[in-house]
PDB file of N, CA and C in Angstrom:
ATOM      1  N   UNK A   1       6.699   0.127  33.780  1.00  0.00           N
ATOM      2  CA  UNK A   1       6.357   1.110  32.767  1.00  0.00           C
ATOM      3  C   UNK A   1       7.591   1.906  32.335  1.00  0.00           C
ATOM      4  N   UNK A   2       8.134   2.237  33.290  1.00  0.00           N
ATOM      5  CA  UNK A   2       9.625   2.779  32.593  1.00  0.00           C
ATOM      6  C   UNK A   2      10.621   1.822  32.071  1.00  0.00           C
ATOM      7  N   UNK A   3      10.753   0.885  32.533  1.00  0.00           N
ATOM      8  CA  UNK A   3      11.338  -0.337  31.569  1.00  0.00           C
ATOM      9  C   UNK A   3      10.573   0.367  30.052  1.00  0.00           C
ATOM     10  N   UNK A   4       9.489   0.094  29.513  1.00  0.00           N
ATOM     11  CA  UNK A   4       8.523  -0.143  28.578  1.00  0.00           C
ATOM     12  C   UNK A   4       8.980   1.636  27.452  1.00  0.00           C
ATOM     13  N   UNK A   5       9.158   2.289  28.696  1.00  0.00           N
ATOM     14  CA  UNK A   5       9.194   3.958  28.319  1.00  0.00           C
ATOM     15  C   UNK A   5      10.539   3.638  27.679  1.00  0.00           C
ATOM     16  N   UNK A   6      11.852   3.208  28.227  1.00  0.00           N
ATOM     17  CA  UNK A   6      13.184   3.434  27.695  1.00  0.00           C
ATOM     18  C   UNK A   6      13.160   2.727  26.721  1.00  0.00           C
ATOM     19  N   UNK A   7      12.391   1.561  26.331  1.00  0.00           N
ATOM     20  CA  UNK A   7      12.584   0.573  24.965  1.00  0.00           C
ATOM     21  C   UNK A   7      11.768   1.604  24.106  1.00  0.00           C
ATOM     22  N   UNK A   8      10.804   2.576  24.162  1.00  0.00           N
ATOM     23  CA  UNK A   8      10.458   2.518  23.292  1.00  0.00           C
ATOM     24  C   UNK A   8      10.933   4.789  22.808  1.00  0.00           C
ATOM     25  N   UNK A   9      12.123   5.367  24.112  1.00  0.00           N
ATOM     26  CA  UNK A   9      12.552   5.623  23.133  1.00  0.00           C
ATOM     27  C   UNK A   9      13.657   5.514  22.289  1.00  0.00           C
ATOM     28  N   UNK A  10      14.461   3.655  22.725  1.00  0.00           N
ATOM     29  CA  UNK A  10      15.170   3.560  21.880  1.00  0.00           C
ATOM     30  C   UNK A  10      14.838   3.593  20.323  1.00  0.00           C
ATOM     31  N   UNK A  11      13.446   2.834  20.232  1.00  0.00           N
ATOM     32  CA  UNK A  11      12.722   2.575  19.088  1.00  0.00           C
ATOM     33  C   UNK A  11      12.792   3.978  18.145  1.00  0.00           C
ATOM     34  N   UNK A  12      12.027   4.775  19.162  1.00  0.00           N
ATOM     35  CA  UNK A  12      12.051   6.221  18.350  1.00  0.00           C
ATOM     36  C   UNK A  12      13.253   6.960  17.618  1.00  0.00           C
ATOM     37  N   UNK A  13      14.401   6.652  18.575  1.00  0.00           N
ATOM     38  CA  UNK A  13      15.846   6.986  18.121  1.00  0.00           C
ATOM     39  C   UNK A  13      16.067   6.234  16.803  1.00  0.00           C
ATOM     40  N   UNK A  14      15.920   5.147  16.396  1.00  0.00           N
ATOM     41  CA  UNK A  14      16.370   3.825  16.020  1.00  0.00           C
ATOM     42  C   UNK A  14      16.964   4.740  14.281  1.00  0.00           C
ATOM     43  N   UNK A  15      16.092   5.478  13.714  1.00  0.00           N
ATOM     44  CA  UNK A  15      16.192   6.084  12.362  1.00  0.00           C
ATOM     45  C   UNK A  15      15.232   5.270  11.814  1.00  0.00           C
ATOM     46  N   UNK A  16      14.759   3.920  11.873  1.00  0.00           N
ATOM     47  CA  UNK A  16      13.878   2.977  11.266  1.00  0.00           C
ATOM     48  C   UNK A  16      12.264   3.739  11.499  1.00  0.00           C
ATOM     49  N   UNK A  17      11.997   4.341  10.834  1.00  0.00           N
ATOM     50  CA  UNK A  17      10.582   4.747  10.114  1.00  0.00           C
ATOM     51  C   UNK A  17       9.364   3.789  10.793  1.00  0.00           C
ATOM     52  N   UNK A  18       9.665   2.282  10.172  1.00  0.00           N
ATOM     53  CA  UNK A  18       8.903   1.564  10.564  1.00  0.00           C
ATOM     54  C   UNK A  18       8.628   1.613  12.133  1.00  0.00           C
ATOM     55  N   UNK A  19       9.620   1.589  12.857  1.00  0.00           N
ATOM     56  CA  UNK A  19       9.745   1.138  14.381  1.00  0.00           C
ATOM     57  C   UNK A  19       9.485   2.782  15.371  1.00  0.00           C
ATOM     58  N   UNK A  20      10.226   3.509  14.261  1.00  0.00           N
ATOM     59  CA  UNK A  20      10.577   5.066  15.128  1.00  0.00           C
ATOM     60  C   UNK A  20       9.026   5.604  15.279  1.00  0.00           C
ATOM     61  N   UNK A  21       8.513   5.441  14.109  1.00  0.00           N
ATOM     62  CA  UNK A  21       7.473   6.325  13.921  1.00  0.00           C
ATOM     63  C   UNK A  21       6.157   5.929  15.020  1.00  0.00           C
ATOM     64  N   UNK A  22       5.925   4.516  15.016  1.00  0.00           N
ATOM     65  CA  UNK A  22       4.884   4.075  16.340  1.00  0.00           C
ATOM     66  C   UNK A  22       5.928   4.212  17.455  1.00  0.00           C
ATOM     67  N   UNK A  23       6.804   3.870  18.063  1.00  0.00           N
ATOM     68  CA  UNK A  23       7.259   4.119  19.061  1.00  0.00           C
ATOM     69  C   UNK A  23       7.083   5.346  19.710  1.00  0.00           C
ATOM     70  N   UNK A  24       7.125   6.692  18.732  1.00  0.00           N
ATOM     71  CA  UNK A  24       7.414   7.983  18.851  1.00  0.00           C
ATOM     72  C   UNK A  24       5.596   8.376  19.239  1.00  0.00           C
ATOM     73  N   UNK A  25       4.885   7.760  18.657  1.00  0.00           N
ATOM     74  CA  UNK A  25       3.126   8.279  18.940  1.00  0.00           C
ATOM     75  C   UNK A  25       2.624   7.134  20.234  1.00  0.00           C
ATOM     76  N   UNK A  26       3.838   6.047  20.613  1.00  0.00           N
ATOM     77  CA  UNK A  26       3.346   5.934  22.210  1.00  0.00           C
ATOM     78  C   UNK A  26       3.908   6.778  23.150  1.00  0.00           C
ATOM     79  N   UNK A  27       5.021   7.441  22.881  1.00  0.00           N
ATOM     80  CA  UNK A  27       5.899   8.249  23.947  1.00  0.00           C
ATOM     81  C   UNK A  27       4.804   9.444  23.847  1.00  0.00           C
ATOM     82  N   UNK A  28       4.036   9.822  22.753  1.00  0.00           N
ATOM     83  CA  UNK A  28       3.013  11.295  22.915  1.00  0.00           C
ATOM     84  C   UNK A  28       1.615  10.486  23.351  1.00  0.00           C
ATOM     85  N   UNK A  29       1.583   9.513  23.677  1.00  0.00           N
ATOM     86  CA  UNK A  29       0.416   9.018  24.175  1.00  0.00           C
ATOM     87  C   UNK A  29      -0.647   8.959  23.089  1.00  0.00           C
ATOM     88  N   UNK A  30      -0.430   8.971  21.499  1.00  0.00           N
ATOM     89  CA  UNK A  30      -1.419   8.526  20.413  1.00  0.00           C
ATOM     90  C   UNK A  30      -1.580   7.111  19.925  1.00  0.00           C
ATOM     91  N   UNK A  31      -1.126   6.213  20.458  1.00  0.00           N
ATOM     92  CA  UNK A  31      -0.754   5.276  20.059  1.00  0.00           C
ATOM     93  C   UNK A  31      -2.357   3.951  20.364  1.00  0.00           C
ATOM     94  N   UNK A  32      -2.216   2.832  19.308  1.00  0.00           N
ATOM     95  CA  UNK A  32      -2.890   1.724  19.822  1.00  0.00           C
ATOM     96  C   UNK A  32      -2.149   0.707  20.384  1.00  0.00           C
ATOM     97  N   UNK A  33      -2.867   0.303  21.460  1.00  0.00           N
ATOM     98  CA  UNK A  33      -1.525  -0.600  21.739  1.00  0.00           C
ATOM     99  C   UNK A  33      -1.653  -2.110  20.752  1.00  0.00           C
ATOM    100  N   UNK A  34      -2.633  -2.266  21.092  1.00  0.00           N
ATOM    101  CA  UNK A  34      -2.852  -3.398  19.573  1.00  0.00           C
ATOM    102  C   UNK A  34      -1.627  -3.066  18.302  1.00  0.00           C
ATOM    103  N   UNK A  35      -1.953  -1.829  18.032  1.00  0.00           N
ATOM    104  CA  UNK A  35      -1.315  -1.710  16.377  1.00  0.00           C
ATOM    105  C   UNK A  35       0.338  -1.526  17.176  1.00  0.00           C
ATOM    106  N   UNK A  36       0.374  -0.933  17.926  1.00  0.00           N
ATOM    107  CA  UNK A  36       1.846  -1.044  18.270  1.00  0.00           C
ATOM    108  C   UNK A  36       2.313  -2.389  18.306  1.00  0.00           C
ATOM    109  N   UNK A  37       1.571  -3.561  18.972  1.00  0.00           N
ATOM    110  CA  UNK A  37       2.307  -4.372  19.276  1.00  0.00           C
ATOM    111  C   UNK A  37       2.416  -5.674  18.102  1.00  0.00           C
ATOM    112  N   UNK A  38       1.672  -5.557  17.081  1.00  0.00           N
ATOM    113  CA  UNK A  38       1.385  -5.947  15.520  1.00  0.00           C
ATOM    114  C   UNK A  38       2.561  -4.858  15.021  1.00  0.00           C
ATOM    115  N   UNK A  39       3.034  -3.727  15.244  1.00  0.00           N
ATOM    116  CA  UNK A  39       3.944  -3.204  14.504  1.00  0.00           C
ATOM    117  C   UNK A  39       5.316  -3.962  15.426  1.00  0.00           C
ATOM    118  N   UNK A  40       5.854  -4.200  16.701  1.00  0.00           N
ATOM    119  CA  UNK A  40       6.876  -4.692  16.874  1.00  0.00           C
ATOM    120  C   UNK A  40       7.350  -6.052  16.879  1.00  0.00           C
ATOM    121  N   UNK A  41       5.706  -6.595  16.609  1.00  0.00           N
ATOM    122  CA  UNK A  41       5.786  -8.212  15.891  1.00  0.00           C
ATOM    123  C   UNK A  41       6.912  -8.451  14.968  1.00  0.00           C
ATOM    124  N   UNK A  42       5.828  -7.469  13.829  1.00  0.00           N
ATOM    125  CA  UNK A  42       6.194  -7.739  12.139  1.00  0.00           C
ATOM    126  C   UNK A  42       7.875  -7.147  11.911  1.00  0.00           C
ATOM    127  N   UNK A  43       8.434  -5.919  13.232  1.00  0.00           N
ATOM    128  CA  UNK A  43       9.869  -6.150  13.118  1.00  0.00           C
ATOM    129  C   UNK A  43      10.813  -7.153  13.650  1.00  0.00           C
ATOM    130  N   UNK A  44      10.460  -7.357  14.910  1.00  0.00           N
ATOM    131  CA  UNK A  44      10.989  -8.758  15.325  1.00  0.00           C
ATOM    132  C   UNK A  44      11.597  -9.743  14.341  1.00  0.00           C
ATOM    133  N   UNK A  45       9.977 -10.060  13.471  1.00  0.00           N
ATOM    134  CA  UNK A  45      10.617 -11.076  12.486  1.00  0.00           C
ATOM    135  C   UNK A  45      11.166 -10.692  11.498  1.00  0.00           C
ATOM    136  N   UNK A  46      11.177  -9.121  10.903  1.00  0.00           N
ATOM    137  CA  UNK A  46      11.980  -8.856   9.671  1.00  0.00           C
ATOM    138  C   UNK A  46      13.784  -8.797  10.444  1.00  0.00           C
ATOM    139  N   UNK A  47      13.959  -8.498  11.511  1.00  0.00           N
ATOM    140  CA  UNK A  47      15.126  -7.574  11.985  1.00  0.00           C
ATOM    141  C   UNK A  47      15.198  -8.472  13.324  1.00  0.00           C
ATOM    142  N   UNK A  48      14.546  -9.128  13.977  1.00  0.00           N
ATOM    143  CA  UNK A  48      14.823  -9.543  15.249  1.00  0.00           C
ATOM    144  C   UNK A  48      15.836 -10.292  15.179  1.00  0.00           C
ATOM    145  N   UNK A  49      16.670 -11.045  14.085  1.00  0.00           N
ATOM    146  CA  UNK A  49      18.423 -11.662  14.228  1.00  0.00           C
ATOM    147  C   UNK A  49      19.269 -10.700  14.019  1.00  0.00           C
ATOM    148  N   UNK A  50      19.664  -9.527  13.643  1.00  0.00           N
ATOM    149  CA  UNK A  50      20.203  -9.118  12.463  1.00  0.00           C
ATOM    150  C   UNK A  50      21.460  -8.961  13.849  1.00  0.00           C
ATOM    151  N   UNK A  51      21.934  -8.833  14.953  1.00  0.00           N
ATOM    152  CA  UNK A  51      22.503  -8.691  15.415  1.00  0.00           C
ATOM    153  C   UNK A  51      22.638  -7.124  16.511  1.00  0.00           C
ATOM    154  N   UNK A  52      21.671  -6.773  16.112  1.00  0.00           N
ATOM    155  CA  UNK A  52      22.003  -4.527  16.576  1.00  0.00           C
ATOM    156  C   UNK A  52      21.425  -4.797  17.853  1.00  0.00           C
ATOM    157  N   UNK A  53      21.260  -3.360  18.078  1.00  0.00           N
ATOM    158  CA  UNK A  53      21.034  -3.788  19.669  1.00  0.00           C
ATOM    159  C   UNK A  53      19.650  -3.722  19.993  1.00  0.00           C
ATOM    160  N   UNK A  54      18.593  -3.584  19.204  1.00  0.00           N
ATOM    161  CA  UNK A  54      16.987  -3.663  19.174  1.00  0.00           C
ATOM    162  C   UNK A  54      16.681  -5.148  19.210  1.00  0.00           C
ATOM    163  N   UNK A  55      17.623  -5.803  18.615  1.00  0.00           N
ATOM    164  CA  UNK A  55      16.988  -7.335  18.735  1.00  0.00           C
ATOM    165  C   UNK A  55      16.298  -8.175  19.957  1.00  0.00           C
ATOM    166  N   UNK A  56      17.078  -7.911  21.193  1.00  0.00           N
ATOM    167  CA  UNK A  56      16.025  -8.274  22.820  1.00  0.00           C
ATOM    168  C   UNK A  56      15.216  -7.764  22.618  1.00  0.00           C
ATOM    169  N   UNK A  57      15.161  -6.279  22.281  1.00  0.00           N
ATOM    170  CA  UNK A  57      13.784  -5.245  23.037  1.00  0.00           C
ATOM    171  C   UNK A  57      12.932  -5.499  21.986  1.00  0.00           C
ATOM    172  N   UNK A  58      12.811  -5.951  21.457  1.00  0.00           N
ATOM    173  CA  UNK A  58      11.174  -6.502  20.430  1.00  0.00           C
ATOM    174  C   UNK A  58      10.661  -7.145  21.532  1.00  0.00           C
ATOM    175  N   UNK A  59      11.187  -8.482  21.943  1.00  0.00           N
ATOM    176  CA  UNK A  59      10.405  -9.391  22.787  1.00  0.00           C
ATOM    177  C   UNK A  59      10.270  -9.108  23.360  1.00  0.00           C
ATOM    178  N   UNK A  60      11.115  -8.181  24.324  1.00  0.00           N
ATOM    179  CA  UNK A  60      10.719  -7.352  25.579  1.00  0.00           C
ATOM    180  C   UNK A  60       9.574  -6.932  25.623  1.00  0.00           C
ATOM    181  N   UNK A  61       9.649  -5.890  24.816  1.00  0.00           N
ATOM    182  CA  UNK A  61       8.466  -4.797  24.450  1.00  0.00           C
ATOM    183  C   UNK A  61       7.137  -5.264  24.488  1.00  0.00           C
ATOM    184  N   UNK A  62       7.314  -6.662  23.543  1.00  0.00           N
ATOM    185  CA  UNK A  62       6.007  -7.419  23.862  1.00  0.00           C
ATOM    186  C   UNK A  62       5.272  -7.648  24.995  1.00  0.00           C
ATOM    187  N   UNK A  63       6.419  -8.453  25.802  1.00  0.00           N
ATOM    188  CA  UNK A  63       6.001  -8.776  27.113  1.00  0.00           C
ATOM    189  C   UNK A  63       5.820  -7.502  28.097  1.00  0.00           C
ATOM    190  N   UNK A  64       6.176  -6.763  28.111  1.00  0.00           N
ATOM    191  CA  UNK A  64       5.757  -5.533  28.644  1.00  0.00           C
ATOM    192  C   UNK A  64       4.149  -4.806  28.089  1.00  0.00           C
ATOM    193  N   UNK A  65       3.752  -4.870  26.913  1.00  0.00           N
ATOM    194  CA  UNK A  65       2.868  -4.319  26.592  1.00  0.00           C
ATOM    195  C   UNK A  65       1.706  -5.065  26.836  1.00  0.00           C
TER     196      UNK A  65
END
């Protein structure tokens, strides 16, 4: 779970809206985990090559959740 905690507040840090903003309402405990994990899908595949350093922790995240 703390593995799971530090990926996701890199997410929150990230500036990306898309990623920051659910990341940031699992760290306050509002979150679905369903819709979270449909939200780090759909970045994976927009952003999961691009090279930065979020690209592991998508899949991670998955497998953790």
């Amino acid at each position: 779970m703390e593995e799971l905690k530090t990926i996701m507040e890199k997410f929150a840090a990230s500036g990306w809206d898309f990623i920051a903003v659910p990341a940031q309402q699992w760290l306050d405990g509002k979150s679905d985990p369903d819709a979270l994990a449909a939200v780090i899908k759909q970045a994976d595949e927009e952003c999961g090559s691009c090279g930065c350093e979020l690209d592991p922790l998508y899949k991670r995240a998955l497998a953790l959740l």
